[in-house]
Every structure is written in structure tokens, then in C-alpha cells.
N, C-alpha and C. Protein backbone atom coordinates (compact mmCIF):
# COMPACT_ATOMS: atom_id res chain seq x y z
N UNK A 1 0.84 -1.19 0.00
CA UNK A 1 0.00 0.00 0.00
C UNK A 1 0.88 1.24 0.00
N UNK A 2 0.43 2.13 -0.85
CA UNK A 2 1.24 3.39 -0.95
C UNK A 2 1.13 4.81 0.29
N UNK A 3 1.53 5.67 0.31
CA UNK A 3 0.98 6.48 1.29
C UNK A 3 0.58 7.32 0.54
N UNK A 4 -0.30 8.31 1.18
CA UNK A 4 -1.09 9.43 0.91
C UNK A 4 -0.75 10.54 1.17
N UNK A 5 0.52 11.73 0.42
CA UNK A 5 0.65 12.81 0.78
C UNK A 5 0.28 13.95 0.40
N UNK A 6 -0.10 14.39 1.28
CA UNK A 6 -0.63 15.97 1.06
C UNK A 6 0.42 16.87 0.77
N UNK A 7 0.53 17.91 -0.51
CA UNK A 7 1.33 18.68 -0.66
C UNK A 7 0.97 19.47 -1.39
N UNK A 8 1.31 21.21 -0.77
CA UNK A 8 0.97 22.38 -1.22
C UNK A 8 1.93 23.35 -0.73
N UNK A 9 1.76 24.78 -1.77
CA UNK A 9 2.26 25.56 -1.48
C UNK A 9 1.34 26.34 -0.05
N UNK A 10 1.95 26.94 0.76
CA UNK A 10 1.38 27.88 1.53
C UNK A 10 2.34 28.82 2.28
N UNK A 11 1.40 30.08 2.28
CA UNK A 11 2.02 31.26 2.90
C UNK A 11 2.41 31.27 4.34
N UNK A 12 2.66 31.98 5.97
CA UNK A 12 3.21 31.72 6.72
C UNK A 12 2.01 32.37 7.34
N UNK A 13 1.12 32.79 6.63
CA UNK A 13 -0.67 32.88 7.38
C UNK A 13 -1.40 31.91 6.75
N UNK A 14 -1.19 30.69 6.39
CA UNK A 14 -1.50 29.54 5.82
C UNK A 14 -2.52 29.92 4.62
N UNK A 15 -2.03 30.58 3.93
CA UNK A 15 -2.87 31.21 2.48
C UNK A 15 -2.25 29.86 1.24
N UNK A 16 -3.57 29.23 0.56
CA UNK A 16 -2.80 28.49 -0.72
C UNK A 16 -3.55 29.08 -1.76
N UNK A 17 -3.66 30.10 -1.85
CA UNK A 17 -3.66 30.88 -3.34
C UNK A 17 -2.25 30.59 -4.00
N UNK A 18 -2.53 29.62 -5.21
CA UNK A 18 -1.26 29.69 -5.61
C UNK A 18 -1.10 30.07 -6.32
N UNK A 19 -1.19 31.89 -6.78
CA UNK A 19 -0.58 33.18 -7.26
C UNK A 19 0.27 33.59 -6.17
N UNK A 20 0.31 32.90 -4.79
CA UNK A 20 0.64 34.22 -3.71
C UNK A 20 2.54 33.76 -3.62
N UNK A 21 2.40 32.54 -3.94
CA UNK A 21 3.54 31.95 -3.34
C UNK A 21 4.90 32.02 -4.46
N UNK A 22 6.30 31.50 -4.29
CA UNK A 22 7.39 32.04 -4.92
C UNK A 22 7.40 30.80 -6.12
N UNK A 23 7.28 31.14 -7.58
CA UNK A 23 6.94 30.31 -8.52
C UNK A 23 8.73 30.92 -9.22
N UNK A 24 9.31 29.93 -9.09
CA UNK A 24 10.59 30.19 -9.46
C UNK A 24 11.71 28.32 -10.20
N UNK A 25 12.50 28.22 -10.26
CA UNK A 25 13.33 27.12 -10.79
C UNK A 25 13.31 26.18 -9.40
N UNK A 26 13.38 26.81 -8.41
CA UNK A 26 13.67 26.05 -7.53
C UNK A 26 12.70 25.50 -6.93
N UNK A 27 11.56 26.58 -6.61
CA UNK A 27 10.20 25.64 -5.93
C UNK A 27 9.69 24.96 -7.19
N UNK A 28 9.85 24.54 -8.48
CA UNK A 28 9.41 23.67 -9.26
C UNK A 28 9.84 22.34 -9.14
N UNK A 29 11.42 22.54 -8.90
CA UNK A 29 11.96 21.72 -8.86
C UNK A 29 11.18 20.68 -7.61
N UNK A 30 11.04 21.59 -6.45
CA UNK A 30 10.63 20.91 -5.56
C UNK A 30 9.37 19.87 -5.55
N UNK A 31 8.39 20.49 -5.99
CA UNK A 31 7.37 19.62 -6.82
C UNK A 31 7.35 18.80 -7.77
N UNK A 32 8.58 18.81 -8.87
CA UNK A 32 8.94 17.96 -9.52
C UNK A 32 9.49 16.43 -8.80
N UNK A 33 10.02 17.00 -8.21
CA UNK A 33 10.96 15.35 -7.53
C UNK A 33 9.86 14.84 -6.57
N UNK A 34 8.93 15.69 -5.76
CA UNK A 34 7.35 15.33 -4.95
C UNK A 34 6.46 13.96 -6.09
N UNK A 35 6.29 15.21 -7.24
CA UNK A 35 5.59 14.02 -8.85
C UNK A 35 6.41 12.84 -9.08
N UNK A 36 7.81 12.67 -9.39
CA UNK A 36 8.56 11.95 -9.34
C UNK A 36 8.33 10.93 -8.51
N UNK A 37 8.60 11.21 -7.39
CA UNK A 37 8.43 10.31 -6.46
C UNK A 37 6.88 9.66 -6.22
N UNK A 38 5.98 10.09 -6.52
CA UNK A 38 4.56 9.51 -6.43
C UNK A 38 4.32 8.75 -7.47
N UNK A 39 3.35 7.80 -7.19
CA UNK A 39 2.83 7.31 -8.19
C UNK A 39 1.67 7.62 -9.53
N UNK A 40 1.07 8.85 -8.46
CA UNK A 40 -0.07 9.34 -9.05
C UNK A 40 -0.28 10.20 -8.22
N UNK A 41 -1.46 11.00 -8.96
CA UNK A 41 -1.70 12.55 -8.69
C UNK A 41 -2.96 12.35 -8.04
N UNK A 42 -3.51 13.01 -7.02
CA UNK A 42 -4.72 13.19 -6.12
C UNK A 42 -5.31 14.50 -5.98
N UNK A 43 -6.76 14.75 -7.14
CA UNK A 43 -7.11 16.08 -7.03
C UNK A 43 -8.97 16.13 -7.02
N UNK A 44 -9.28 17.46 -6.12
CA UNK A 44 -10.12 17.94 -6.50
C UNK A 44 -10.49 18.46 -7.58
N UNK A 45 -12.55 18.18 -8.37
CA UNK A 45 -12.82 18.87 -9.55
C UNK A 45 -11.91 20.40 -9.67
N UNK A 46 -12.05 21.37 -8.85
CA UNK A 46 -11.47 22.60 -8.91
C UNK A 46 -10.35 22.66 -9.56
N UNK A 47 -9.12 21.91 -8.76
CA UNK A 47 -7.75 22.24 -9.14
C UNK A 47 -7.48 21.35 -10.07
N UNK A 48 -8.19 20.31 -10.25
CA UNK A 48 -8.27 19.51 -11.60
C UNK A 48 -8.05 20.44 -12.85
N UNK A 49 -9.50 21.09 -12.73
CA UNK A 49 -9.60 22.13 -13.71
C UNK A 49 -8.82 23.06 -14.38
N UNK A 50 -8.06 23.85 -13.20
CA UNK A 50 -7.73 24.91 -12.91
C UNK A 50 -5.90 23.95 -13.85
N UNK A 51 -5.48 23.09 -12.94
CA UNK A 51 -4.66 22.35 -13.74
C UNK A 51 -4.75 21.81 -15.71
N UNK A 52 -5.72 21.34 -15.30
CA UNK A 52 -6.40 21.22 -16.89
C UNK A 52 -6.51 22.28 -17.95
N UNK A 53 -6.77 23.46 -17.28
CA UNK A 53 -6.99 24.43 -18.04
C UNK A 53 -5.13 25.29 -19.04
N UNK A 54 -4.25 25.01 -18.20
CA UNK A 54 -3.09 25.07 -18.54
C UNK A 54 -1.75 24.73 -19.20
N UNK A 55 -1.74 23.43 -17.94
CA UNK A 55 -0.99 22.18 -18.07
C UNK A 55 -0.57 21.81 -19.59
N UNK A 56 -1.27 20.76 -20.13
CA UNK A 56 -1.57 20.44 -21.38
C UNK A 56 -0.91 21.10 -22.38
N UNK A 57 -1.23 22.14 -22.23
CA UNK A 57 -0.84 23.22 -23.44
C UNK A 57 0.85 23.34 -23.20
N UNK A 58 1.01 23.63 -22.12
CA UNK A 58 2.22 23.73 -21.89
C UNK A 58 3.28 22.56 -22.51
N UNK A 59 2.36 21.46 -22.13
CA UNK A 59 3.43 20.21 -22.57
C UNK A 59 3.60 19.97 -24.00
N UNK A 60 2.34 20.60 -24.72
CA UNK A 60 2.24 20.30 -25.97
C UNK A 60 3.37 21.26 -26.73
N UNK A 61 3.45 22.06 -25.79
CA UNK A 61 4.38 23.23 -26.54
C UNK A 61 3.68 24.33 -27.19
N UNK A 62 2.37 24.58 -26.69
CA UNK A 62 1.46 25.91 -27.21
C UNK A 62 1.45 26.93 -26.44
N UNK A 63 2.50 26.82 -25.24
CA UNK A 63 2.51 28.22 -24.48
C UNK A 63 4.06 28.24 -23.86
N UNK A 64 4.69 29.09 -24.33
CA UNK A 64 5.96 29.36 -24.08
C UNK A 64 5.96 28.98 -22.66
N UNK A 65 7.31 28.19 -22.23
CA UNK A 65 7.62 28.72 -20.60
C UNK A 65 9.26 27.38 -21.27
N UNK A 66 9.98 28.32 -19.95
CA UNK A 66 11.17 27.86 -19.26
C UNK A 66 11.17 26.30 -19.25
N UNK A 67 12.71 25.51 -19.39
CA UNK A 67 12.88 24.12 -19.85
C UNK A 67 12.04 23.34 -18.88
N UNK A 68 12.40 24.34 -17.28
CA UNK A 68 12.52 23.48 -15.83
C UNK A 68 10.77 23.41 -16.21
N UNK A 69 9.82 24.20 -16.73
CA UNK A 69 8.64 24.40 -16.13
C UNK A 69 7.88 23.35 -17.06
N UNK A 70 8.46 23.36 -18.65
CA UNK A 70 7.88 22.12 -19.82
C UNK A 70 8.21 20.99 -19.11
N UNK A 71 9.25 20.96 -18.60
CA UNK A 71 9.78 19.14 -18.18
C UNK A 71 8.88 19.28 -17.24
N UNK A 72 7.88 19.64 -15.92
CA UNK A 72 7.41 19.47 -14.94
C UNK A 72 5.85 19.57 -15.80
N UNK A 73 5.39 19.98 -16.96
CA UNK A 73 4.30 19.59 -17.43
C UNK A 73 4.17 18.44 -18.38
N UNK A 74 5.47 17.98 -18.95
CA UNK A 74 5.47 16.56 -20.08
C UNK A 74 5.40 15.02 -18.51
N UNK A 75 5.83 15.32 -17.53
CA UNK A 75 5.77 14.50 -16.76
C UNK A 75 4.48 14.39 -16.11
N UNK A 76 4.06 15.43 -15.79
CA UNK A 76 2.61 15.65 -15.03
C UNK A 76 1.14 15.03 -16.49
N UNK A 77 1.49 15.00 -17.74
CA UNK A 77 1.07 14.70 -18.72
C UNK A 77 0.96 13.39 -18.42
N UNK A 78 2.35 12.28 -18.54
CA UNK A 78 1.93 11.48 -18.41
C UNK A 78 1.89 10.48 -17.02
N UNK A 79 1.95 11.22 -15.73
CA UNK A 79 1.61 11.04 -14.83
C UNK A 79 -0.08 10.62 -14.75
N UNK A 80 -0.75 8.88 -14.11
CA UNK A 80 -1.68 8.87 -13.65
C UNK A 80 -2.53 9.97 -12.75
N UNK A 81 -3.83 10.83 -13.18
CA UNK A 81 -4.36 12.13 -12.57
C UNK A 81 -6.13 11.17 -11.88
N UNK A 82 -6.07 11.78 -10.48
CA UNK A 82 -7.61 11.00 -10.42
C UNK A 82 -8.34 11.96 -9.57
N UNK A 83 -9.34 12.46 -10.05
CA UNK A 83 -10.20 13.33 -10.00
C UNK A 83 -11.21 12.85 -8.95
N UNK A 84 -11.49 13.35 -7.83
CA UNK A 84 -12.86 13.27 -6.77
C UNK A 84 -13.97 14.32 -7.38
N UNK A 85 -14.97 14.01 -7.95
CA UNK A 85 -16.16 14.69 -7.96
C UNK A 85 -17.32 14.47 -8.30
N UNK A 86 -18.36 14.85 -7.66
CA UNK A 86 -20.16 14.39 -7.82
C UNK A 86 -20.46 15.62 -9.04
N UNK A 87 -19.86 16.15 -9.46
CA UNK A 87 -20.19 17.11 -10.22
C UNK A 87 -20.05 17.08 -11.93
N UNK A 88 -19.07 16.26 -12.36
CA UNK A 88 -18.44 16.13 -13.50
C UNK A 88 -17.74 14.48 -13.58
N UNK A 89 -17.85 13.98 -14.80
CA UNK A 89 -17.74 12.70 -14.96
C UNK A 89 -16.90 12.73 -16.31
N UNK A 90 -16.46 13.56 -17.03
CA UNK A 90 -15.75 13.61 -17.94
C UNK A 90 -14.76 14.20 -17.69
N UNK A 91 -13.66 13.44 -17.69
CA UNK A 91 -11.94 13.73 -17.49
C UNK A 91 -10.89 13.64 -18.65
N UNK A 92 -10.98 14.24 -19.71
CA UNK A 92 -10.31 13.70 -21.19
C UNK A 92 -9.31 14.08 -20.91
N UNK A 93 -8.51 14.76 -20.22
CA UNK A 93 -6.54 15.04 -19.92
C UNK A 93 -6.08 13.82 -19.93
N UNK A 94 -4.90 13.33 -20.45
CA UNK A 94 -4.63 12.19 -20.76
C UNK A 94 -4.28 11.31 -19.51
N UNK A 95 -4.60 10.29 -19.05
CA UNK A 95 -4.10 9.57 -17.68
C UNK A 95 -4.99 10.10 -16.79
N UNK A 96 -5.73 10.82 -16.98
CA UNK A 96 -7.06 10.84 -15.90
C UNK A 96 -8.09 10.20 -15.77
N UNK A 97 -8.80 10.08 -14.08
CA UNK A 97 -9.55 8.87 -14.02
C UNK A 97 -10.57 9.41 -13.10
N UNK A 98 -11.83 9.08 -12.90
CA UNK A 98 -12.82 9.89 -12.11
C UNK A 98 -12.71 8.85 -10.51
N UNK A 99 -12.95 9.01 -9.65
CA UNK A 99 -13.26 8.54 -8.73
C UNK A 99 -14.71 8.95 -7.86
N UNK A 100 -15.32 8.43 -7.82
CA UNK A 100 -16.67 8.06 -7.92
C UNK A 100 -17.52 7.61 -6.78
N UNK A 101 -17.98 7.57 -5.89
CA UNK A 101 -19.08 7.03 -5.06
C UNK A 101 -18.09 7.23 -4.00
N UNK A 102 -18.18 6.53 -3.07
CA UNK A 102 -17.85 6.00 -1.61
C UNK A 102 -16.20 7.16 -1.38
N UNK A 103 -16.21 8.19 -1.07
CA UNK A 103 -15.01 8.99 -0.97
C UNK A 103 -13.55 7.90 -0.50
N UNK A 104 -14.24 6.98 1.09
CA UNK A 104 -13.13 6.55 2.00
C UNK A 104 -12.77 5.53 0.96
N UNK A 105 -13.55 5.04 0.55
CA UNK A 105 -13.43 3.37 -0.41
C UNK A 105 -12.54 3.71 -1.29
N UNK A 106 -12.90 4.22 -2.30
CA UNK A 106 -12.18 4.74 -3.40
C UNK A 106 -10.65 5.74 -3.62
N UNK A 107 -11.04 5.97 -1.89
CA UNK A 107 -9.41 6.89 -2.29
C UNK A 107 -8.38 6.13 -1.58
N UNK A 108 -8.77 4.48 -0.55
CA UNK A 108 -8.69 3.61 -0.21
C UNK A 108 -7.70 2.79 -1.18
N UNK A 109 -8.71 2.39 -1.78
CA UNK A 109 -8.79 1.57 -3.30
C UNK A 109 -7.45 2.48 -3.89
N UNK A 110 -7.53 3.18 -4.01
CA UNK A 110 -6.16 4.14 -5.16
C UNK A 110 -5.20 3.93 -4.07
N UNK A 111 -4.98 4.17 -2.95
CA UNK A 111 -3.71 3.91 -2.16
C UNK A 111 -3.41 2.44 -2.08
N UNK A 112 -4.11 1.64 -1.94
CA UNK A 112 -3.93 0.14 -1.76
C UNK A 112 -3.42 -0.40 -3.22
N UNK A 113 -3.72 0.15 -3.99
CA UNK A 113 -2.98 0.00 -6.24
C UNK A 113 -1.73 0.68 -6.56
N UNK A 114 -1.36 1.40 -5.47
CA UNK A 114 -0.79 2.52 -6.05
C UNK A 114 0.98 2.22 -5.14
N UNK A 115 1.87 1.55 -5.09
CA UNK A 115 2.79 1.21 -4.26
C UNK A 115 3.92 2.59 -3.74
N UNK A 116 3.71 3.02 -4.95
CA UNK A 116 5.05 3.97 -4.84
C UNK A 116 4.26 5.65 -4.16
N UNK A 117 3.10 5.67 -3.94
CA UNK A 117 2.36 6.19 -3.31
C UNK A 117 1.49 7.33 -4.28
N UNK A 118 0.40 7.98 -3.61
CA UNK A 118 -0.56 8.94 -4.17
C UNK A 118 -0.09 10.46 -3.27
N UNK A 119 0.01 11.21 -4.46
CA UNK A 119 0.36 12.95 -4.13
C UNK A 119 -0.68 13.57 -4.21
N UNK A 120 -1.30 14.27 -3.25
CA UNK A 120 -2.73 15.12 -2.85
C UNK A 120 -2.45 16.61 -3.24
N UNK A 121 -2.47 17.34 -3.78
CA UNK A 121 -2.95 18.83 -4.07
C UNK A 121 -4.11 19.43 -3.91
N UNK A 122 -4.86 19.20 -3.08
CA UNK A 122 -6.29 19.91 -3.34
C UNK A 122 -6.70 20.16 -1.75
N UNK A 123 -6.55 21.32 -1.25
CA UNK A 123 -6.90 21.29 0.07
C UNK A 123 -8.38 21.17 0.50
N UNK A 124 -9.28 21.86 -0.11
CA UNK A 124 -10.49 21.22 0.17
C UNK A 124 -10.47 19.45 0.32
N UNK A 125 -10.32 19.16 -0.46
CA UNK A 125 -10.54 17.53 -0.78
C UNK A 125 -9.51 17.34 0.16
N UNK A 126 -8.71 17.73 0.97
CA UNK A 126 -7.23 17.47 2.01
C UNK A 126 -8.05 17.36 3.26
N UNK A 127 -8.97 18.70 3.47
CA UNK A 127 -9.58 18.46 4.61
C UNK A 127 -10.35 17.34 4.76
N UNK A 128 -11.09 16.64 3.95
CA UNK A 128 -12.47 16.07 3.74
C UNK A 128 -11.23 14.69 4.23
N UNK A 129 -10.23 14.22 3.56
CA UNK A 129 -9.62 13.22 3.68
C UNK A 129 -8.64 13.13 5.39
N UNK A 130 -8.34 13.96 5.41
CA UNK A 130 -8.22 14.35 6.39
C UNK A 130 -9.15 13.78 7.77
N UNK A 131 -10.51 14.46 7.73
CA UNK A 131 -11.66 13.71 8.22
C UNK A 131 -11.54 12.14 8.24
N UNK A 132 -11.37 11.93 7.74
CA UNK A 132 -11.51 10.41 7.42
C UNK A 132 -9.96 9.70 7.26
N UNK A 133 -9.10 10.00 7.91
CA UNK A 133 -8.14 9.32 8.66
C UNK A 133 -7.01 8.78 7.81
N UNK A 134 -7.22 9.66 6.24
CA UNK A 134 -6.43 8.42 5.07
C UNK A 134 -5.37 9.34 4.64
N UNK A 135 -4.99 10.50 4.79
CA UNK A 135 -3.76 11.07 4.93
C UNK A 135 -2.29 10.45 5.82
N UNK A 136 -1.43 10.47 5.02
CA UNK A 136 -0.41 9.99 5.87
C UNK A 136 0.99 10.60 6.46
N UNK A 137 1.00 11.54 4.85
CA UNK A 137 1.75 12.61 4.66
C UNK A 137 1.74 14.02 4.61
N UNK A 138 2.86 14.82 5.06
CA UNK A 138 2.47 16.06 4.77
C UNK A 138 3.74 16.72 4.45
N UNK A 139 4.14 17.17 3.06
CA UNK A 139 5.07 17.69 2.52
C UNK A 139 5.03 19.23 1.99
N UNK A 140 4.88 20.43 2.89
CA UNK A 140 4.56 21.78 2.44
C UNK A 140 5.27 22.42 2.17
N UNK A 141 5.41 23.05 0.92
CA UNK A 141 6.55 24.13 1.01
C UNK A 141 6.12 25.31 1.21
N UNK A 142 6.57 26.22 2.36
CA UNK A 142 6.17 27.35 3.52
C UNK A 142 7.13 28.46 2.35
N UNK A 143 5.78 29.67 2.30
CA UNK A 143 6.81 30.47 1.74
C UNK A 143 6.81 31.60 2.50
N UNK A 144 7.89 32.50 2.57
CA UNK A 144 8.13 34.01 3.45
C UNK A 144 7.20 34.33 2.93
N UNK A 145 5.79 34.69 2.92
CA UNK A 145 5.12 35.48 2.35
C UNK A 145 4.12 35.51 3.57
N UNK A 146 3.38 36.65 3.96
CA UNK A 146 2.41 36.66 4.56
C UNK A 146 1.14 37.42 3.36
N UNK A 147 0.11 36.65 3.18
CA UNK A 147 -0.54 36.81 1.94
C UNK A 147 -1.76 37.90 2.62
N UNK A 148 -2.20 37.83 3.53
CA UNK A 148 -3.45 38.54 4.26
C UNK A 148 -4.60 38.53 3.55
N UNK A 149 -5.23 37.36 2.60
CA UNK A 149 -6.17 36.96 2.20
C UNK A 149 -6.42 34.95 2.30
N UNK A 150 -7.45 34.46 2.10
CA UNK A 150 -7.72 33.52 1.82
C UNK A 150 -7.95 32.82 0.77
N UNK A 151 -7.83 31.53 -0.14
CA UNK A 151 -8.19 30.51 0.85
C UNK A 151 -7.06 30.09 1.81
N UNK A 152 -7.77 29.66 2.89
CA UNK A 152 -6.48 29.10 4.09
C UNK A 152 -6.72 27.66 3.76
N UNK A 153 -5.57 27.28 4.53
CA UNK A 153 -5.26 25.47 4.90
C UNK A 153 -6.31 24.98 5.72
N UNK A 154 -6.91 23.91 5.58
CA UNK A 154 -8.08 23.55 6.41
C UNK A 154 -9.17 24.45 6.76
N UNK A 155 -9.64 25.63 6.41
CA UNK A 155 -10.59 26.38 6.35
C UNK A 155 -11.66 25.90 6.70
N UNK A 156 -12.08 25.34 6.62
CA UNK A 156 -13.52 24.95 7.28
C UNK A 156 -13.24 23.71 8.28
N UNK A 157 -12.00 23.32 8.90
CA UNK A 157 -11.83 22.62 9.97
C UNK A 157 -11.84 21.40 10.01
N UNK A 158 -11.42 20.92 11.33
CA UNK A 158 -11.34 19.37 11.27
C UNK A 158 -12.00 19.43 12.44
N UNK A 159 -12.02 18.21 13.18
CA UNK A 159 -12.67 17.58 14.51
C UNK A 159 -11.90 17.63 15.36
N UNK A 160 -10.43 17.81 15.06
CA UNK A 160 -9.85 17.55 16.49
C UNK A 160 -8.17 17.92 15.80
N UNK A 161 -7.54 18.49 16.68
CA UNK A 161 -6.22 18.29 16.37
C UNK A 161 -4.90 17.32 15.78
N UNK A 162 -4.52 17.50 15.20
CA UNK A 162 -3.48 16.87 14.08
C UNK A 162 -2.29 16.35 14.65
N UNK A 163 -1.59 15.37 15.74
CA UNK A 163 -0.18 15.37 16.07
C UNK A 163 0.96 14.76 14.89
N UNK A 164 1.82 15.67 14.51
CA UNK A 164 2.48 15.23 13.75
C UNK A 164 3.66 14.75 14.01
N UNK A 165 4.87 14.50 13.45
CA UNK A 165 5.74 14.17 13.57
C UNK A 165 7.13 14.42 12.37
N UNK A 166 8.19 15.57 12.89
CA UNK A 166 8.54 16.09 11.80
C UNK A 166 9.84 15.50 11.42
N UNK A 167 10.05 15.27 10.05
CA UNK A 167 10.84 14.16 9.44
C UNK A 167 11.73 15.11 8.58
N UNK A 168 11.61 16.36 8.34
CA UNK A 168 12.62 16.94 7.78
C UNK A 168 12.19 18.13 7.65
N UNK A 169 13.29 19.49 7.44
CA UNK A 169 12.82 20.77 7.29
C UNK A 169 13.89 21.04 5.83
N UNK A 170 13.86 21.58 5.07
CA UNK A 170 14.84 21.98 4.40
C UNK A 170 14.64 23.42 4.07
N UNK A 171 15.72 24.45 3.97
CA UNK A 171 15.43 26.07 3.83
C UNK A 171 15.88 25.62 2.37
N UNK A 172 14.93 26.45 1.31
CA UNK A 172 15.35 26.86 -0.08
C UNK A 172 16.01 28.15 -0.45
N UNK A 173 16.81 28.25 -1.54
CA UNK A 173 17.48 29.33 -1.38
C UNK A 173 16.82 30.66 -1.80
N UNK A 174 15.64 31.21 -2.08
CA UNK A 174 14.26 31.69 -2.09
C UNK A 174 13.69 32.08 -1.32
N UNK A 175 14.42 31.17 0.26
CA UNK A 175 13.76 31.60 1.64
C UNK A 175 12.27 30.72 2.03
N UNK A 176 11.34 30.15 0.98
CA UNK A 176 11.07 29.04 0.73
C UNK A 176 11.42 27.89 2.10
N UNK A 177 10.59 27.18 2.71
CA UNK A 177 10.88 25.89 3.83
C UNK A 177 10.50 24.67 3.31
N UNK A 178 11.02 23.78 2.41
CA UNK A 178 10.30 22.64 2.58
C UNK A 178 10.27 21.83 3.84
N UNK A 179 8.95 21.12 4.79
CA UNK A 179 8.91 20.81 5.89
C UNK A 179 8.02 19.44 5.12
N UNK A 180 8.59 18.34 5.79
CA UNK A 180 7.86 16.91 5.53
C UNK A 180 7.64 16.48 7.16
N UNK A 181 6.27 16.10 7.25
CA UNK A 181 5.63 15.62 8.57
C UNK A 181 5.34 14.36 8.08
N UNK A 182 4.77 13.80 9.12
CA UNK A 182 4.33 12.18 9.47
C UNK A 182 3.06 12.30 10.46
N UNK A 183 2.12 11.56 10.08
CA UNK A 183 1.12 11.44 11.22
C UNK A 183 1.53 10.69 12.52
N UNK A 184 1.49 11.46 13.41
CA UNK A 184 1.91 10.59 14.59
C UNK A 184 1.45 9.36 15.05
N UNK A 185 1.97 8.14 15.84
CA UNK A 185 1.40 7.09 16.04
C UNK A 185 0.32 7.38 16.53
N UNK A 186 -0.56 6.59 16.26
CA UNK A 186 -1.97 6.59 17.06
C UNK A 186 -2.34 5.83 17.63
């Protein structure tokens, strides 16, 4: 069984607008070797979208950008993508897959297939999983930024407090923190 990590950019007032945060060679990189290392991608309809709406193009080569930023969309291309939503049932980005009915079952089901593990981006859908006990990981990269707007991290809450357990901090040269947690024994 693979693990389940959660990973996002966020500000140091826990803002993940990700316009707010430092989009540079190096925090790509960082997300690159995150994709790398996963087996597959874990998203909400939203950032599905919002991904969808870009991505693609990029890899195809219809929108200029930097070597570091094409190589992090030809991989994310053909990276397995699996979509949570009651809303939409058509996923045509290539390697995308809907996930469907039973939230715990199914995102269950994708960690238990998935060995080399599943990478979460979608904080709504973070909290909801969250709830339901199937998070394992937490890999954030913290940026110097204090954003003074929302959306925040967990925004609409959990049930009870989170004990973690911290497995590494690394400073980027950006000023940038990558911090990797562990759910604490329970």
C-alpha cells in the first residue's frame, strides 16, 4: 500500500492561493521530484480544472515557458491524474480517471494500487480526507510570504487536532521551507 501525501504551497498565514507563493526554478523543482516520487496525482474537480486548463498546453508546446517548467508539465502529462467529484464525470486530460461514489473506499482503493504512493494537491478535498483518517503525509513548502487573504489550509476545519511528527525541514534558497511531517502514532 502506498501512502497518501498531502502537498501544497502555503504562505506563513496559511494562504494556498497559488498566485501568492514564490513560482521560481527552484520551488518547481521541488514539486517535480514530490511528482517523481509519487505514483499518481490526487485532485479535486477545482484544481483539476484549474490544472487542466493550462498544463496540457504547456506540454504540448502551445505556451511558451522555461525548460525546468515544460519538463514538470510533459511529466505531469503522463503522470496517472484522479479526479474526486459528484459534479463532472468527464476527465479527457490524458491519464485521468474519475473517482466516484464512496469517498473513503475509493481513495482507499487508489492507495492500496498505487505502491510507490498517491500525491494530494487539493486542500479542500485534504480536509475532507483528512476527516476520514487516510492522509499519511504532509510535505509543504512554507513560503516568506504573509498573503493577508484567503483561501487558508483547512478552512472549514477538522474535529480535532493533528499530532504530527517532523521528518525533515529543508530552507530553499528563495527563503522558501520545505517541511515533511508524518502522522503521529496513534
Amino acid at each position: 500500500m502506498g501512502l497518501l501525501t498531502f502537498s501544497l504551497n502555503v504562505t506563513l498565514d496559511g494562504c494556498v492561493d497559488h498566485r501568492v507563493g514564490i513560482a521560481n526554478d527552484e520551488t518547481h523543482a521541488f514539486f517535480t521530484k514530490l511528482m517523481d516520487e509519487g505514483g499518481a496525482m490526487l485532485w479535486g474537480r477545482v484544481t483539476y480544472e484549474m490544472m487542466e486548463s493550462y498544463w496540457p498546453a504547456v506540454a504540448r508546446g502551445d505556451v511558451e515557458a522555461p525548460p525546468a517548467i515544460r519538463e514538470w508539465a510533459v511529466k505531469l502529462e503522463a503522470k496517472p491524474k484522479y479526479v474526486v467529484s459528484s459534479t463532472r464525470t468527464d476527465f479527457p486530460w490524458t491519464n485521468s480517471h474519475h473517482i466516484a461514489g464512496d469517498l473513503r473506499a475509493g481513495v482507499q482503493k487508489l492507495k492500496d494500487e498505487t505502491p510507490a504512493g498517491v500525491l494530494l494537491g487539493s486542500g479542500k478535498l485534504a480536509t475532507e480526507l483528512d476527516r476520514l483518517d487516510l492522509i499519511d503525509e504532509y510535505k509543504f513548502l512554507v513560503h516568506p510570504r504573509i498573503a493577508g487573504h484567503g483561501p487558508t489550509l483547512y478552512q472549514s476545519g477538522l474535529p480535532g487536532t493533528r499530532a504530527l511528527d517532523l521528518i525533515s525541514a529543508t530552507s530553499l534558497r528563495c527563503g522558501a521551507v520545505a517541511v515533511h511531517y508524518r502522522r503521529a502514532s496513534r
